[in-house]
C-alpha atoms as a PDB file:
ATOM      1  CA  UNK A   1     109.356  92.830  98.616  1.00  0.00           C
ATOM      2  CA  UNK A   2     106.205  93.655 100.019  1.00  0.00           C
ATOM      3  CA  UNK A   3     105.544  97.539  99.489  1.00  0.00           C
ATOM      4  CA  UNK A   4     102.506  99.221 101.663  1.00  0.00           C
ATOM      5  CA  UNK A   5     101.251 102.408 100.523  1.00  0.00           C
ATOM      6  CA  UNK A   6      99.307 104.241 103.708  1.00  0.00           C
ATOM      7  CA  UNK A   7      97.464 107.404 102.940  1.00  0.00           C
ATOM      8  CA  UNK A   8      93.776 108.399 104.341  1.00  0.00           C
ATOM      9  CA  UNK A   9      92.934 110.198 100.888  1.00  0.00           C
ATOM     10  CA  UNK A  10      94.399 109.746  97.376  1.00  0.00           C
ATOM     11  CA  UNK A  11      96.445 113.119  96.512  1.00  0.00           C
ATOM     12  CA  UNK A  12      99.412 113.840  94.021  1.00  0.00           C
ATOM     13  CA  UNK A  13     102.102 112.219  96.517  1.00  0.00           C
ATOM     14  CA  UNK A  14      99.786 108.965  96.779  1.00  0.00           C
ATOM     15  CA  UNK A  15      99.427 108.952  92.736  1.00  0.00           C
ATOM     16  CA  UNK A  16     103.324 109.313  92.496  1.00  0.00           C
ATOM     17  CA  UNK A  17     103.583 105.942  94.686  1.00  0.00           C
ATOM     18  CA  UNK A  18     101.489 104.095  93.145  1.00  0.00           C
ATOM     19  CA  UNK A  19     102.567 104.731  89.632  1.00  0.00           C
ATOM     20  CA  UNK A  20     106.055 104.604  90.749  1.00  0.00           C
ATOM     21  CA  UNK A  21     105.792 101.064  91.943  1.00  0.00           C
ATOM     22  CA  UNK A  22     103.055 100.015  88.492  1.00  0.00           C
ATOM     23  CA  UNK A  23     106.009 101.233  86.217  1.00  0.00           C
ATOM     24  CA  UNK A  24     108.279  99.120  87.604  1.00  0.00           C
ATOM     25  CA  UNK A  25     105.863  96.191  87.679  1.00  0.00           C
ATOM     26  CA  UNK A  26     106.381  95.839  92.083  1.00  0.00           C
ATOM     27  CA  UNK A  27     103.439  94.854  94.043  1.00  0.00           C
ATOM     28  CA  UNK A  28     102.109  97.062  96.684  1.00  0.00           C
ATOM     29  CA  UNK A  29      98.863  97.298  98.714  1.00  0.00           C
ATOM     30  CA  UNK A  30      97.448 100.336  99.315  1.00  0.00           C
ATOM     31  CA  UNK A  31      96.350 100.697 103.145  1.00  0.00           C
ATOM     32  CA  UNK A  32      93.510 103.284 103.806  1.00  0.00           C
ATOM     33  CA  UNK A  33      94.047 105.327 107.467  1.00  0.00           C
ATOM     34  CA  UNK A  34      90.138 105.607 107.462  1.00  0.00           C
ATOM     35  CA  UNK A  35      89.539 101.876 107.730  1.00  0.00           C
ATOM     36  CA  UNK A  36      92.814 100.117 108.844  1.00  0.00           C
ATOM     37  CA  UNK A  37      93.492 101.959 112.444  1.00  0.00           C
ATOM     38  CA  UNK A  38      97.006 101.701 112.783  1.00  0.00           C
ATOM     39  CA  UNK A  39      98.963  99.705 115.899  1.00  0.00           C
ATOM     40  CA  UNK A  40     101.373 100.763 118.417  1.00  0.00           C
ATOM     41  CA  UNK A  41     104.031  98.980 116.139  1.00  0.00           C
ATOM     42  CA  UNK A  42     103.486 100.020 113.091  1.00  0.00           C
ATOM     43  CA  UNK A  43     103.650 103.598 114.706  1.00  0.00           C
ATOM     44  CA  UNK A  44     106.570 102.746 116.050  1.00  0.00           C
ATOM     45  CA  UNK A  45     108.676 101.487 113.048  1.00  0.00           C
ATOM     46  CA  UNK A  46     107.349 104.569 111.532  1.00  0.00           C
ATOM     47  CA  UNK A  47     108.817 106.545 114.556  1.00  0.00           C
ATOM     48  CA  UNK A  48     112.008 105.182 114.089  1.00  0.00           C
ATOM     49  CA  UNK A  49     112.000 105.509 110.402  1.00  0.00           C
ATOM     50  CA  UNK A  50     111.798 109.033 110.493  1.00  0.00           C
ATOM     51  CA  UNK A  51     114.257 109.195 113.620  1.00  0.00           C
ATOM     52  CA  UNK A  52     111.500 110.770 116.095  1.00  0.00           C
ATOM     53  CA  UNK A  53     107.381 110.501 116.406  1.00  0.00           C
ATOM     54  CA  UNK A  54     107.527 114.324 115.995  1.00  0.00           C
ATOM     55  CA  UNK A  55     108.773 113.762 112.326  1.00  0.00           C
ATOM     56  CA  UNK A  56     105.699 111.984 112.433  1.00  0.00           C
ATOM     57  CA  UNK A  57     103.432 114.795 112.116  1.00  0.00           C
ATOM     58  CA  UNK A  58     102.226 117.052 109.647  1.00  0.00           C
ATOM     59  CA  UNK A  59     101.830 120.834 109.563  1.00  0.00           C
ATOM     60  CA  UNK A  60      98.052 120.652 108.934  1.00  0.00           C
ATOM     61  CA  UNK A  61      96.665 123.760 110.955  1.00  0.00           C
ATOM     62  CA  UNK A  62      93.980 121.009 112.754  1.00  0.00           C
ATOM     63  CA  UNK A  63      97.734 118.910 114.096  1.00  0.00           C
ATOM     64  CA  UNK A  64      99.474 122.458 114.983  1.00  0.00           C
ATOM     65  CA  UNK A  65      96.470 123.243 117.163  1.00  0.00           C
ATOM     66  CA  UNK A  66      97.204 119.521 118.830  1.00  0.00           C
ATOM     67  CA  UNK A  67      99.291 119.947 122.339  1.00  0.00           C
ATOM     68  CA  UNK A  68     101.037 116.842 120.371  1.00  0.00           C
ATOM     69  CA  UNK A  69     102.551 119.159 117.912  1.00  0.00           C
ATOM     70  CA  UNK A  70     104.503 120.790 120.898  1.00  0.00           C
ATOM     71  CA  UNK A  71     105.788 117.626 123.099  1.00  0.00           C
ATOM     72  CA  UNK A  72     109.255 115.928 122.780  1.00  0.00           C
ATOM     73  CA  UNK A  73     106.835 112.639 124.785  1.00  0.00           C
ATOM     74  CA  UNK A  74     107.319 110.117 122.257  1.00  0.00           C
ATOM     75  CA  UNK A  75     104.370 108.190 123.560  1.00  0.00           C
ATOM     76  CA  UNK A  76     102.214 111.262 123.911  1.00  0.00           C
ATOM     77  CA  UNK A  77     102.723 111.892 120.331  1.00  0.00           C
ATOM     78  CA  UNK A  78     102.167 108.090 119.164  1.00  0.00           C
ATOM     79  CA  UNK A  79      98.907 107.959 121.180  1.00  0.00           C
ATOM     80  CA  UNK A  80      97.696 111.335 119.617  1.00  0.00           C
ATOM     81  CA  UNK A  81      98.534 109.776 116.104  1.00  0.00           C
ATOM     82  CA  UNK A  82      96.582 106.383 116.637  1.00  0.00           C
ATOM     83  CA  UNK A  83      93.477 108.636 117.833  1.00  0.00           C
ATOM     84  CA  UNK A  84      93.685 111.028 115.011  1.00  0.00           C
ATOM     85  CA  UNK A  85      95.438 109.142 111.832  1.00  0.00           C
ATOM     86  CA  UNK A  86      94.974 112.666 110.080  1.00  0.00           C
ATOM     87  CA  UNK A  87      97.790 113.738 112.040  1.00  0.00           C
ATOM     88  CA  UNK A  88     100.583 111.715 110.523  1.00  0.00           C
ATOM     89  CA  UNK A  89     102.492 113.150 107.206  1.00  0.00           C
ATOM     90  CA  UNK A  90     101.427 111.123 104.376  1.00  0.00           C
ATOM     91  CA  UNK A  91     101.943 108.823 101.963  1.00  0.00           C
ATOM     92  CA  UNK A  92     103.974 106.752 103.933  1.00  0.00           C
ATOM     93  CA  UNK A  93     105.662 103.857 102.171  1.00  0.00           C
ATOM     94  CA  UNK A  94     106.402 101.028 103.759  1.00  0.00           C
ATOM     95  CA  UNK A  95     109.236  97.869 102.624  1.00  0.00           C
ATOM     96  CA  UNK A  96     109.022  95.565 105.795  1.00  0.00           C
ATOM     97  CA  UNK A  97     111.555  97.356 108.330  1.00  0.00           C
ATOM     98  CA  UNK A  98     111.792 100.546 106.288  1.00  0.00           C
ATOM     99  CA  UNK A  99     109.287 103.176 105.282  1.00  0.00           C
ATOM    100  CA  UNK A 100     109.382 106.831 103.698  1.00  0.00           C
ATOM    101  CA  UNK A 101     107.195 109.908 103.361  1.00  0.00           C
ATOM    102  CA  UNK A 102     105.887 111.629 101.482  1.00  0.00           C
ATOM    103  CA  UNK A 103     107.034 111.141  97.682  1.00  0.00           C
ATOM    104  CA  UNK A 104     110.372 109.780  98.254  1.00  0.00           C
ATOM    105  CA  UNK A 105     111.531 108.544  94.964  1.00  0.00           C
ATOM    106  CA  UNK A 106     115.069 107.906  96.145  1.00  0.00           C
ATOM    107  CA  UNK A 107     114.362 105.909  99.228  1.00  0.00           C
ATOM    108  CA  UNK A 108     112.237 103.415  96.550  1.00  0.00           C
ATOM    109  CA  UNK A 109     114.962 103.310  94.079  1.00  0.00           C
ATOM    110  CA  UNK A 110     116.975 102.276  96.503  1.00  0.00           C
ATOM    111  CA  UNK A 111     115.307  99.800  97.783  1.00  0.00           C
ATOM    112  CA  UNK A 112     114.425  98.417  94.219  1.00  0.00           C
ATOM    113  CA  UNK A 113     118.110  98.495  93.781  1.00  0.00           C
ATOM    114  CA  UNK A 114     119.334  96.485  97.185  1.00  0.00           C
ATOM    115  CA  UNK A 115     116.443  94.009  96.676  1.00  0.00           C
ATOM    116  CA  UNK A 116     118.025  92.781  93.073  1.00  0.00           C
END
């Protein structure tokens, strides 16, 4: 299992990931948005994790006031999201193939569970 925890700041949802995954004794690396710019697929595993890139994004006021907020253009959206990382909905959690946002507790169980 090799768990990635991306966030650009540490808030309550980050916290909850981490000590999810400490309690249970599963590595995980914790991936900062500020420092690690993130690729076209990554973004797009991410994309198809949350079954569109407009999932992807978060209802800051600063992403609302993006024309990306109001396109169905997947690769509009992406783009926007690689240039400004503050855009995408954080944590997200990553397992290989999968990922979740935001504090997802029953996504990780169940990957704990279908990794035993």
């Amino acid at each position: 299992m090799n768990i990635q925890i991306y966030c650009l700041k540490r808030n309550f949802d980050v916290q909850k990931a981490e000590r999810f995954f400490k309690e249970r004794r599963v590595p995980y690396q914790l991936v900062d948005l500020k420092k690690h710019a993130l690729g076209q697929k990554e973004l797009a595993l991410f994309a198809r994790a949350a079954g569109s890139a407009a999932a992807l994004l978060n209802d800051a006021p600063e992403t609302r006031s993006h024309p990306a907020a109001y396109t169905d253009d997947e690769g509009y959206i992406l783009d926007a999201i690689r240039e400004h990382p503050q855009f995408l909905r954080t944590p997200v959690v990553r397992n290989g193939d999968r990922a979740a946002f935001g504090a997802d507790e029953g996504a990780w169980s169940k990957w704990l569970g279908s990794e035993k």
